[in-house]
N, C-alpha and C. Protein backbone atom coordinates (compact mmCIF):
# COMPACT_ATOMS: atom_id res chain seq x y z
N UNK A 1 34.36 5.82 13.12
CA UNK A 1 33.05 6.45 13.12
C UNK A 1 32.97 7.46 14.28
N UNK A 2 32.23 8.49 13.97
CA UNK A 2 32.46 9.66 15.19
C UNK A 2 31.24 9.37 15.68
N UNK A 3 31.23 9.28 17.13
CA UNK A 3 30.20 9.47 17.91
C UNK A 3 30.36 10.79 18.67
N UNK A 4 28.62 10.56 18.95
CA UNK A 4 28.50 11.99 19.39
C UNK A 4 27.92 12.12 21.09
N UNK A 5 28.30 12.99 21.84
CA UNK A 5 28.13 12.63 23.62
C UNK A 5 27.86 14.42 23.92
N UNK A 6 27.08 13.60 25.41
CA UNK A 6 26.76 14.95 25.82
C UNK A 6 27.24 14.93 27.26
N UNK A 7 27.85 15.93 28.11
CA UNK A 7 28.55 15.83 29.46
C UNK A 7 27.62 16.88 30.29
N UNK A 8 27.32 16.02 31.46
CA UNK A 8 26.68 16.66 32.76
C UNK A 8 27.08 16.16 34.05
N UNK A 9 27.27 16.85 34.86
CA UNK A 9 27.29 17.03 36.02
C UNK A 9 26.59 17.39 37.36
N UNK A 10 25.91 16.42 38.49
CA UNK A 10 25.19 16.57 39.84
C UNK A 10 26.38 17.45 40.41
N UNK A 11 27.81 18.13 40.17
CA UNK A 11 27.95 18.65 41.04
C UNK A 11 27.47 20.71 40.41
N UNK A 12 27.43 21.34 41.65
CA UNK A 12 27.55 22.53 41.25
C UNK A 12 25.66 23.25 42.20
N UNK A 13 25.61 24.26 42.02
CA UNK A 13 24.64 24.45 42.68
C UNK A 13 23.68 25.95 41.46
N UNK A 14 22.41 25.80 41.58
CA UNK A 14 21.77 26.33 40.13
C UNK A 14 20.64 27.16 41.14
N UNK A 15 20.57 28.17 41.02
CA UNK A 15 18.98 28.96 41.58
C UNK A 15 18.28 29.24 41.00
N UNK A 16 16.65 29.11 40.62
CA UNK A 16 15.95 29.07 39.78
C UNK A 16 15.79 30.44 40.02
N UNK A 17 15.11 31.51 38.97
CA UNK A 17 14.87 32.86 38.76
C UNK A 17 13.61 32.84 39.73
N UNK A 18 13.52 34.26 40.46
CA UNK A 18 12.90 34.59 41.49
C UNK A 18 11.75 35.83 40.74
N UNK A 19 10.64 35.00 41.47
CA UNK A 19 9.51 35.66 40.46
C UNK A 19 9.43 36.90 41.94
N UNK A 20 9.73 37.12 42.63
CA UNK A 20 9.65 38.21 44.05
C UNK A 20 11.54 38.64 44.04
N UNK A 21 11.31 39.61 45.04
CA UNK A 21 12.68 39.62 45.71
C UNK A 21 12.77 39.03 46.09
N UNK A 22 12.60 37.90 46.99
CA UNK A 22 12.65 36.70 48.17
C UNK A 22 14.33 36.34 48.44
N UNK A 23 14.35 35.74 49.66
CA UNK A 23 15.72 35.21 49.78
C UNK A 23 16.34 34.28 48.49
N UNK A 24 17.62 34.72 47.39
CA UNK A 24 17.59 33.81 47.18
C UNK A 24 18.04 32.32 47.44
N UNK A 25 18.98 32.72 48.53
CA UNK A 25 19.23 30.87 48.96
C UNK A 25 18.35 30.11 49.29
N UNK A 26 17.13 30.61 49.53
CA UNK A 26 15.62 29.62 49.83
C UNK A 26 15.38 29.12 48.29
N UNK A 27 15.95 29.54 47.09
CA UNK A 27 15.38 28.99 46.05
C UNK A 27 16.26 27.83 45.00
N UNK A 28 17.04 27.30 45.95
CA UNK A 28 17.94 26.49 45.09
C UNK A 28 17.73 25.23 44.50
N UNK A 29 17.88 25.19 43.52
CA UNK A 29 17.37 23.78 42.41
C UNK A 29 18.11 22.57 42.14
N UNK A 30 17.40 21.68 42.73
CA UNK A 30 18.44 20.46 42.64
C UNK A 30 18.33 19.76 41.01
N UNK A 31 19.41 20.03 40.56
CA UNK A 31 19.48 19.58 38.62
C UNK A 31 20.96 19.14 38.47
N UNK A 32 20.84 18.55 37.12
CA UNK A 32 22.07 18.60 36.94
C UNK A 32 22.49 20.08 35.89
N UNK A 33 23.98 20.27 35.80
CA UNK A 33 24.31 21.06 35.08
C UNK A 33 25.03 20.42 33.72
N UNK A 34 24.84 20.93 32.54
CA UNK A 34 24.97 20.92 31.16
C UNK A 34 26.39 21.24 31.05
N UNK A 35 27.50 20.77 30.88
CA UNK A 35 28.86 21.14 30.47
C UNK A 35 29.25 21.14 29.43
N UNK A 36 28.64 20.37 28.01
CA UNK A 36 28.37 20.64 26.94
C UNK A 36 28.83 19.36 26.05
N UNK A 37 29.20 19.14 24.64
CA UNK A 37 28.51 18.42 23.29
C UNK A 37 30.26 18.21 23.07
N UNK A 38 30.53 17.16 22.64
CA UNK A 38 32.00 16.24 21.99
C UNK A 38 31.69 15.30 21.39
N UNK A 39 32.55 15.40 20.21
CA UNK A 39 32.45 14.16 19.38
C UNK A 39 33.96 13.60 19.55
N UNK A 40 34.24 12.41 18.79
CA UNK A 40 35.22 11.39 19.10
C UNK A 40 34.68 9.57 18.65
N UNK A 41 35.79 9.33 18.34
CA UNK A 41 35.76 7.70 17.78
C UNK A 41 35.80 7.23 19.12
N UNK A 42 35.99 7.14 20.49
CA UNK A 42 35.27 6.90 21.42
C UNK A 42 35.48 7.38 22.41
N UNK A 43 34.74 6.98 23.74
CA UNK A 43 34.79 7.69 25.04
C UNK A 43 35.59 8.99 25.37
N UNK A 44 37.04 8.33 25.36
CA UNK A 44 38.45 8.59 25.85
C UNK A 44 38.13 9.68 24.68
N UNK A 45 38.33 9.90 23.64
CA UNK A 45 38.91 10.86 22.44
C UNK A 45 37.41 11.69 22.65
N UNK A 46 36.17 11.44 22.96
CA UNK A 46 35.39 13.06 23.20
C UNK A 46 35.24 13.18 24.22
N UNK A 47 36.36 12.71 25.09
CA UNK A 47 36.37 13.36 26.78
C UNK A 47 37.84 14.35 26.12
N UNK A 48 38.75 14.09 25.75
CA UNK A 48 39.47 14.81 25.66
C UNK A 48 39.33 16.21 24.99
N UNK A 49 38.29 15.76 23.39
CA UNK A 49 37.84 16.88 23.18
C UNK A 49 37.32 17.97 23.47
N UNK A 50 36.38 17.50 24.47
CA UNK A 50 35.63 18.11 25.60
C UNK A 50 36.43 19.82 25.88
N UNK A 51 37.59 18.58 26.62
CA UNK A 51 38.62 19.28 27.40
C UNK A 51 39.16 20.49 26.29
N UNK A 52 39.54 20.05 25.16
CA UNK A 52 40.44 21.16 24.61
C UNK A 52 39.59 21.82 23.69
N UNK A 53 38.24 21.73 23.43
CA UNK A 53 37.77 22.81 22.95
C UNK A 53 37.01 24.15 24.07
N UNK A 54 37.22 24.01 25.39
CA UNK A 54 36.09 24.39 26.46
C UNK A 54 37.49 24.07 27.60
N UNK A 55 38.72 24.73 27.42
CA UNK A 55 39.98 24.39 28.55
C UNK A 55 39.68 25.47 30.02
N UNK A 56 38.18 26.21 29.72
CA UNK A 56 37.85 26.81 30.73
C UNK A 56 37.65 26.20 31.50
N UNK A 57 37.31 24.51 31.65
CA UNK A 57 36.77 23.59 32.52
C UNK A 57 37.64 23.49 33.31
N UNK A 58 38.39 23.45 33.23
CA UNK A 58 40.24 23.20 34.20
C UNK A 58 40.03 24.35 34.86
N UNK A 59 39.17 25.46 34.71
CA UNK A 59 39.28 26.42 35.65
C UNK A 59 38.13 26.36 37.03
N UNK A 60 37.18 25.41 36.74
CA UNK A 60 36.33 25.37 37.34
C UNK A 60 36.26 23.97 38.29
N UNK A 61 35.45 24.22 39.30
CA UNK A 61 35.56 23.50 40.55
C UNK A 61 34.66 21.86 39.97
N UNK A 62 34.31 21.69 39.10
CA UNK A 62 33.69 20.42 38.14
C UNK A 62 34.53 19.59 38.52
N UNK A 63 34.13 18.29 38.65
CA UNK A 63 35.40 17.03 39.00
C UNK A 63 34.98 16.17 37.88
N UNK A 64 33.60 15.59 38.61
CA UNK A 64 33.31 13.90 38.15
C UNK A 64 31.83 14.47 36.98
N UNK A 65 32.22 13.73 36.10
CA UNK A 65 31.27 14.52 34.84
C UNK A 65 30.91 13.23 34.34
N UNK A 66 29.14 13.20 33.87
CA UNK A 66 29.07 11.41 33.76
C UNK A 66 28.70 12.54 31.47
N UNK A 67 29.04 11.47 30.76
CA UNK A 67 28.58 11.63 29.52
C UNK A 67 27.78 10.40 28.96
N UNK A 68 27.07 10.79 28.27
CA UNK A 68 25.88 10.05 27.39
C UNK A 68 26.08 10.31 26.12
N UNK A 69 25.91 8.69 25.43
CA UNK A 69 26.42 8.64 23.91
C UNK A 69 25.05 9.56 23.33
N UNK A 70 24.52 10.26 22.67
CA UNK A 70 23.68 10.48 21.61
C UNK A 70 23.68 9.71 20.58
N UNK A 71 21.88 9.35 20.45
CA UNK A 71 22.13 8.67 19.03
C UNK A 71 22.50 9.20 17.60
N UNK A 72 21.83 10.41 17.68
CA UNK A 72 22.59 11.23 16.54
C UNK A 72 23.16 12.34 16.93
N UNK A 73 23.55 13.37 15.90
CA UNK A 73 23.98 14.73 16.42
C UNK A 73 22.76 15.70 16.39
N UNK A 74 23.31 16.70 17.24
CA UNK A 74 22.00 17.75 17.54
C UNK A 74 22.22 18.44 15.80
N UNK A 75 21.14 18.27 15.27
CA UNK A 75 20.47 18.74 13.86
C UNK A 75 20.06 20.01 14.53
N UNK A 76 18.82 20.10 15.48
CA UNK A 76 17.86 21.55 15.15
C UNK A 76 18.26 21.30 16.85
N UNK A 77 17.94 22.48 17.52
CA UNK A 77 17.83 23.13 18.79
C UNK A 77 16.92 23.76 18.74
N UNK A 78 15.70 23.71 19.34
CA UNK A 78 14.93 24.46 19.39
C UNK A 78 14.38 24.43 21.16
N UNK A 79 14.27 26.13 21.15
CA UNK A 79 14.34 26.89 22.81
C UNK A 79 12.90 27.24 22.94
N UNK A 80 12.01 26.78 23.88
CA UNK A 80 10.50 26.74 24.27
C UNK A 80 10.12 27.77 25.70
N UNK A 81 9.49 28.19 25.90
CA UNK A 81 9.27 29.14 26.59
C UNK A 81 8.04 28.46 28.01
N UNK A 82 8.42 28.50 28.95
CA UNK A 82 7.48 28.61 30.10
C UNK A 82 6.15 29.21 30.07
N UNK A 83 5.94 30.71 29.87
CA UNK A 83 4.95 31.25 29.96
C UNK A 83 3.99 30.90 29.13
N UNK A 84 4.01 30.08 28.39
CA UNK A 84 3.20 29.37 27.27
C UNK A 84 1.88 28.95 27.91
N UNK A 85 2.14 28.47 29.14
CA UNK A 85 1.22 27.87 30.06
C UNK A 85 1.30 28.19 31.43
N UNK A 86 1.37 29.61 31.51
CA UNK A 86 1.29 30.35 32.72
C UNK A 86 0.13 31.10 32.53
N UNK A 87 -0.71 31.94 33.03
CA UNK A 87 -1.84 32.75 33.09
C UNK A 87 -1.08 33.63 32.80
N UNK A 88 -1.95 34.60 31.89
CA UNK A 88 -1.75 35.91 31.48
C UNK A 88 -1.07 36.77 32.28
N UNK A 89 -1.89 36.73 33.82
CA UNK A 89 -0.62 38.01 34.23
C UNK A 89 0.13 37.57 35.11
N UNK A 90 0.80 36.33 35.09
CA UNK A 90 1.93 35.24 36.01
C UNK A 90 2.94 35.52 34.40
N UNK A 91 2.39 35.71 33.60
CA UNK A 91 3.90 35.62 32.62
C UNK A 91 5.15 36.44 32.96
N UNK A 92 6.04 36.02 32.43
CA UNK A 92 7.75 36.88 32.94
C UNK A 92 7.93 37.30 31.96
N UNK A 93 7.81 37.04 30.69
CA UNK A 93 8.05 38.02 29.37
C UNK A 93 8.10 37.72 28.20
């Protein structure tokens, strides 16, 4: 049976978009980062997948990557917008 996992990582460092010029190293966001979606009959086989569909990862400074089984597979993606609930003229676009 294929299960389906998702891989993230606390390491790496993320700056949230700067509504000013402002410094941006004053604006850095503590998150995790998204490394992305593997399937596999278990752990071991969609860690590997991971690896050989996305072998850019071997290029990057990423070590320790925790993954989470999903209960199903991502069906729909759907992308929501911030300014939804920002005041009219605080929106970004």
């Amino acid at each position: 049976m294929t299960r389906h996992f998702l891989f993230f990582t606390l390491e790496g460092e993320t700056y949230s978009p700067l509504r000013d010029n402002s410094d941006i190293s004053s604006n850095e966001s503590h998150n995790l980062q998204i490394i992305g979606f593997a399937q596999g009959n278990d752990e071991q086989k969609a860690f590997e997948n991971l690896v050989k569909e996305n072998d850019y990862l071997l290029e990057t400074t990423f070590n320790h990557l925790t993954m989470l089984e999903l209960k199903t597979s991502i069906v729909k993606r759907t992308y929501v917008c911030l300014d939804k609930f920002r005041p009219l003229d605080e929106r970004i676009g």
